[in-house]
C-alpha atoms as a PDB file:
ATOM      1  CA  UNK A   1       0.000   0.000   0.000  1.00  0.00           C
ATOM      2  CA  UNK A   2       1.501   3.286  -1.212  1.00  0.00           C
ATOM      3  CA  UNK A   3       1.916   5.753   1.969  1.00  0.00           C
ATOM      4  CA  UNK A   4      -0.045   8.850   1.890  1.00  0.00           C
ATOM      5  CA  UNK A   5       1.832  12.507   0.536  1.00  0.00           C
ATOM      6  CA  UNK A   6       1.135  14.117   3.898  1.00  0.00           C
ATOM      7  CA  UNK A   7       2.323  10.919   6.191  1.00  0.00           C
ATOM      8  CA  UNK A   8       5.526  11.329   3.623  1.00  0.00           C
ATOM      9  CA  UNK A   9       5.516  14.808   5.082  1.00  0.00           C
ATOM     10  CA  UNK A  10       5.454  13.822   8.434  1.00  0.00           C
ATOM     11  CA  UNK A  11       7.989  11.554   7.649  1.00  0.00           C
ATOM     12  CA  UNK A  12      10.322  13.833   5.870  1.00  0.00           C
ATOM     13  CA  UNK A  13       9.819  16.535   8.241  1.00  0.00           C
ATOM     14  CA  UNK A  14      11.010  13.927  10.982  1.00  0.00           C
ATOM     15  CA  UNK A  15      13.691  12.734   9.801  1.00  0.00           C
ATOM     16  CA  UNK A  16      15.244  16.513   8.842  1.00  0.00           C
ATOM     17  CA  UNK A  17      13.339  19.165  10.584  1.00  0.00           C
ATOM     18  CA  UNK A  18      15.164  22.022   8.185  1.00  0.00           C
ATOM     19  CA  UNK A  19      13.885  21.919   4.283  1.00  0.00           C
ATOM     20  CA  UNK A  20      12.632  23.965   2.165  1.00  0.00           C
ATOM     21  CA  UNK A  21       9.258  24.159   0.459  1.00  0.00           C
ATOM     22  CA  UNK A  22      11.015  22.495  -2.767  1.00  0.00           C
ATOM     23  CA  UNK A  23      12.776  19.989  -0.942  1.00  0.00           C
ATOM     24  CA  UNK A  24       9.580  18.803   0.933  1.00  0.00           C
ATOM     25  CA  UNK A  25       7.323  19.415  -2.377  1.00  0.00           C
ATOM     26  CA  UNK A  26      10.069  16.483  -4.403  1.00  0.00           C
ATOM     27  CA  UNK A  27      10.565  14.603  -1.757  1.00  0.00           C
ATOM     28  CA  UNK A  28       6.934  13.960  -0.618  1.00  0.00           C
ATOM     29  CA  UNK A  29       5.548  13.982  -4.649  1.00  0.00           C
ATOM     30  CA  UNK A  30       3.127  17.810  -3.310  1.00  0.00           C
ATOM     31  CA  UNK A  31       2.427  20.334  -5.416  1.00  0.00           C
ATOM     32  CA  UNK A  32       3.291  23.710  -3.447  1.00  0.00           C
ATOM     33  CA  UNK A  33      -0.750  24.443  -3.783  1.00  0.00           C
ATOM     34  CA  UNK A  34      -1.070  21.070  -1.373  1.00  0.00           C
ATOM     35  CA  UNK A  35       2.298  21.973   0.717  1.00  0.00           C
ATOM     36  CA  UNK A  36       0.646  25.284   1.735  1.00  0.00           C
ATOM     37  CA  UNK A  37      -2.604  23.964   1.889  1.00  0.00           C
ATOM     38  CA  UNK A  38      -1.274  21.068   4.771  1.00  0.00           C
ATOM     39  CA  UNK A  39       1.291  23.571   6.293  1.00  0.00           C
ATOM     40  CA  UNK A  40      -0.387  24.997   9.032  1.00  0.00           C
ATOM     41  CA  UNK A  41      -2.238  21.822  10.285  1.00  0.00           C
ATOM     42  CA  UNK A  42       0.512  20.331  10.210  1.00  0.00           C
ATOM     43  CA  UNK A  43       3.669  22.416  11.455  1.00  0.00           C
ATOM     44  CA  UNK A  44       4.027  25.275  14.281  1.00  0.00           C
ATOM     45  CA  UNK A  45       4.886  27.950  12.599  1.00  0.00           C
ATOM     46  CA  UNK A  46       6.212  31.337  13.528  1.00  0.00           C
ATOM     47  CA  UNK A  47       5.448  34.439  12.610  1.00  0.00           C
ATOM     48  CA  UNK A  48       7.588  34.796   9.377  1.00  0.00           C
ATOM     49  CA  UNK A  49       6.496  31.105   8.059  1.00  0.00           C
ATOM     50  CA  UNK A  50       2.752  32.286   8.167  1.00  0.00           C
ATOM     51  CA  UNK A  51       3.376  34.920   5.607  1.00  0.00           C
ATOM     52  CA  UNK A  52       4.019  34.277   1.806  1.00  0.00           C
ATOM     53  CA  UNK A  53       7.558  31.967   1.670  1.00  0.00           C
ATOM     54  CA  UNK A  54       9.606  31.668  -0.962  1.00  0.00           C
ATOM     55  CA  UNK A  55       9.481  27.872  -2.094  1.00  0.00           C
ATOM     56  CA  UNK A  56      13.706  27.842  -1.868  1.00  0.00           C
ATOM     57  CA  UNK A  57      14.690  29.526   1.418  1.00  0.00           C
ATOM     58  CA  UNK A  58      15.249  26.890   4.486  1.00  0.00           C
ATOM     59  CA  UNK A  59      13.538  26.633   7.443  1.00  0.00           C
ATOM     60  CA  UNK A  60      13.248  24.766  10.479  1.00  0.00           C
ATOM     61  CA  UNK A  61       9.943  23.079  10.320  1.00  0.00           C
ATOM     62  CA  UNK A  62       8.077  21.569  13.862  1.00  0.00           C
ATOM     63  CA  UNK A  63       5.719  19.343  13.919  1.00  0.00           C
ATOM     64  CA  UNK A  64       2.019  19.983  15.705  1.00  0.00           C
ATOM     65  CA  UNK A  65       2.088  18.093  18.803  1.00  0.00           C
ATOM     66  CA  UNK A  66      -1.656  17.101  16.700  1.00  0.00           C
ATOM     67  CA  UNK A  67       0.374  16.006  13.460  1.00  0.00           C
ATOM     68  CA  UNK A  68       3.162  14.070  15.870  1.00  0.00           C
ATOM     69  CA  UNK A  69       0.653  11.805  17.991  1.00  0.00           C
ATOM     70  CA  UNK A  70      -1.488  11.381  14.766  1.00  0.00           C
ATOM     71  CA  UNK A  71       1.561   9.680  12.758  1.00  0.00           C
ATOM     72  CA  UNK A  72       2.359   7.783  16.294  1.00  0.00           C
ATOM     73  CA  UNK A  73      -1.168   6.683  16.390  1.00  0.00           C
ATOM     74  CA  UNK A  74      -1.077   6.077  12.705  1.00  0.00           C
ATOM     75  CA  UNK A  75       2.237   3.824  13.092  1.00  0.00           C
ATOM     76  CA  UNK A  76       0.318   1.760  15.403  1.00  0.00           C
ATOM     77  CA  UNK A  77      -2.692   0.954  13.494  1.00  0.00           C
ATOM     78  CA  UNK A  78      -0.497  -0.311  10.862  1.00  0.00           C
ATOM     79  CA  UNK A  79       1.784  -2.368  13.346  1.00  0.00           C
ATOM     80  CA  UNK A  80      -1.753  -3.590  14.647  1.00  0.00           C
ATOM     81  CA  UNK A  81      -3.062  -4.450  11.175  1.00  0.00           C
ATOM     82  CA  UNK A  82       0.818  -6.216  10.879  1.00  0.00           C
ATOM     83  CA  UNK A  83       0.185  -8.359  14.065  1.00  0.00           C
ATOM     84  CA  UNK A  84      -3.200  -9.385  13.518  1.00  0.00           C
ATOM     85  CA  UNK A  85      -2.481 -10.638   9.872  1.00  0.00           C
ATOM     86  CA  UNK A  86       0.350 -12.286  11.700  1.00  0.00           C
ATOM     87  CA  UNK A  87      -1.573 -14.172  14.247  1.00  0.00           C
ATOM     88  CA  UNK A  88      -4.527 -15.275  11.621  1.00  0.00           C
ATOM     89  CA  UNK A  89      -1.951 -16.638   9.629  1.00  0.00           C
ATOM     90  CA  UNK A  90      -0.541 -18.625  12.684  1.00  0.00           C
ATOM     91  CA  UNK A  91      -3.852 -19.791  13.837  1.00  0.00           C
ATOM     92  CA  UNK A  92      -4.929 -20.985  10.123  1.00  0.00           C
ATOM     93  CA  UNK A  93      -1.509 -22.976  10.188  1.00  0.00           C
ATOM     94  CA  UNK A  94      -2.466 -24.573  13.411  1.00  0.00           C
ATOM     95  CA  UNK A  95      -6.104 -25.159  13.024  1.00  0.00           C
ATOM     96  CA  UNK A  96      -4.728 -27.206   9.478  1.00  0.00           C
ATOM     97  CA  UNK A  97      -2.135 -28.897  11.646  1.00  0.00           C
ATOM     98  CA  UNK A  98      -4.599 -29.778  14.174  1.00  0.00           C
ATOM     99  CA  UNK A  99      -6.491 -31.503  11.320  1.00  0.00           C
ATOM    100  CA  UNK A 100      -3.633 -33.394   9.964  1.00  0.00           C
ATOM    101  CA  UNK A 101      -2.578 -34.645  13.614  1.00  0.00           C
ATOM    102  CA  UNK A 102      -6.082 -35.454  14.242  1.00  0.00           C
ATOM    103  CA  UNK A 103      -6.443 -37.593  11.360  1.00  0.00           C
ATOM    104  CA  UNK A 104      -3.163 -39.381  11.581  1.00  0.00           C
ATOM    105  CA  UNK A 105      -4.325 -40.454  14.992  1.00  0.00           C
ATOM    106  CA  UNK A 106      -7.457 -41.735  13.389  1.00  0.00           C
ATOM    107  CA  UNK A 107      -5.912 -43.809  11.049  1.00  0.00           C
ATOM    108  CA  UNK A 108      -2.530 -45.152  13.095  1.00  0.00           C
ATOM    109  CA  UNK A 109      -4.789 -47.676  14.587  1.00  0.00           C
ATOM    110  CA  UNK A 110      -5.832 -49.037  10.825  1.00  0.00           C
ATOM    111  CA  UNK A 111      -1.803 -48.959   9.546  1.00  0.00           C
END
């Protein structure tokens, strides 16, 4: 499943808080329309970053305590979903090995 542009955001913005709106626009795959749209749910900003930007000067970009705890929360649900596909998978192998162990003790009295 292809991640979301605005979790690649998060992401980005996590893993080098100080980008430009270029840098974040190529390396998420956001048009600078959807950048500023996201910005301000997204990132604190200060007084300077609310006004008009230009898309190549370099900032220091923090992330909304709202915009951190949803991506932890959103790491979660997918480590969830992981764990649970895990665990059905385990208990389909042991309901079929169940079967087979059941049936071989059915028939060992007949060999």
């Amino acid at each position: 499943m292809d991640t979301h542009k605005y979790i690649r955001l998060t992401e980005f913005a996590l893993r080098s808080p100080s980008f430009s709106v270029t840098q974040a626009c190529e390396e998420c795959n956001l048009s600078e329309k959807e950048f500023n749209f996201v910005r301000e749910s997204i990132f604190i900003l200060s007084a300077y970053q609310t006004q008009h930007l230009g898309t190549k000067d370099v900032h220091e970009w923090i992330l909304s305590p709202e915009a951190y705890f949803g991506y932890l929360q959103f790491q979660g649900n997918n480590h969830a979903t992981e764990t649970a596909n895990r665990a059905h998978l385990v208990a389909i192998i042991a309901i079929a090995l169940g079967i087979v162990i059941g049936v071989a003790q059915l028939l060992a009295p007949l060999i």
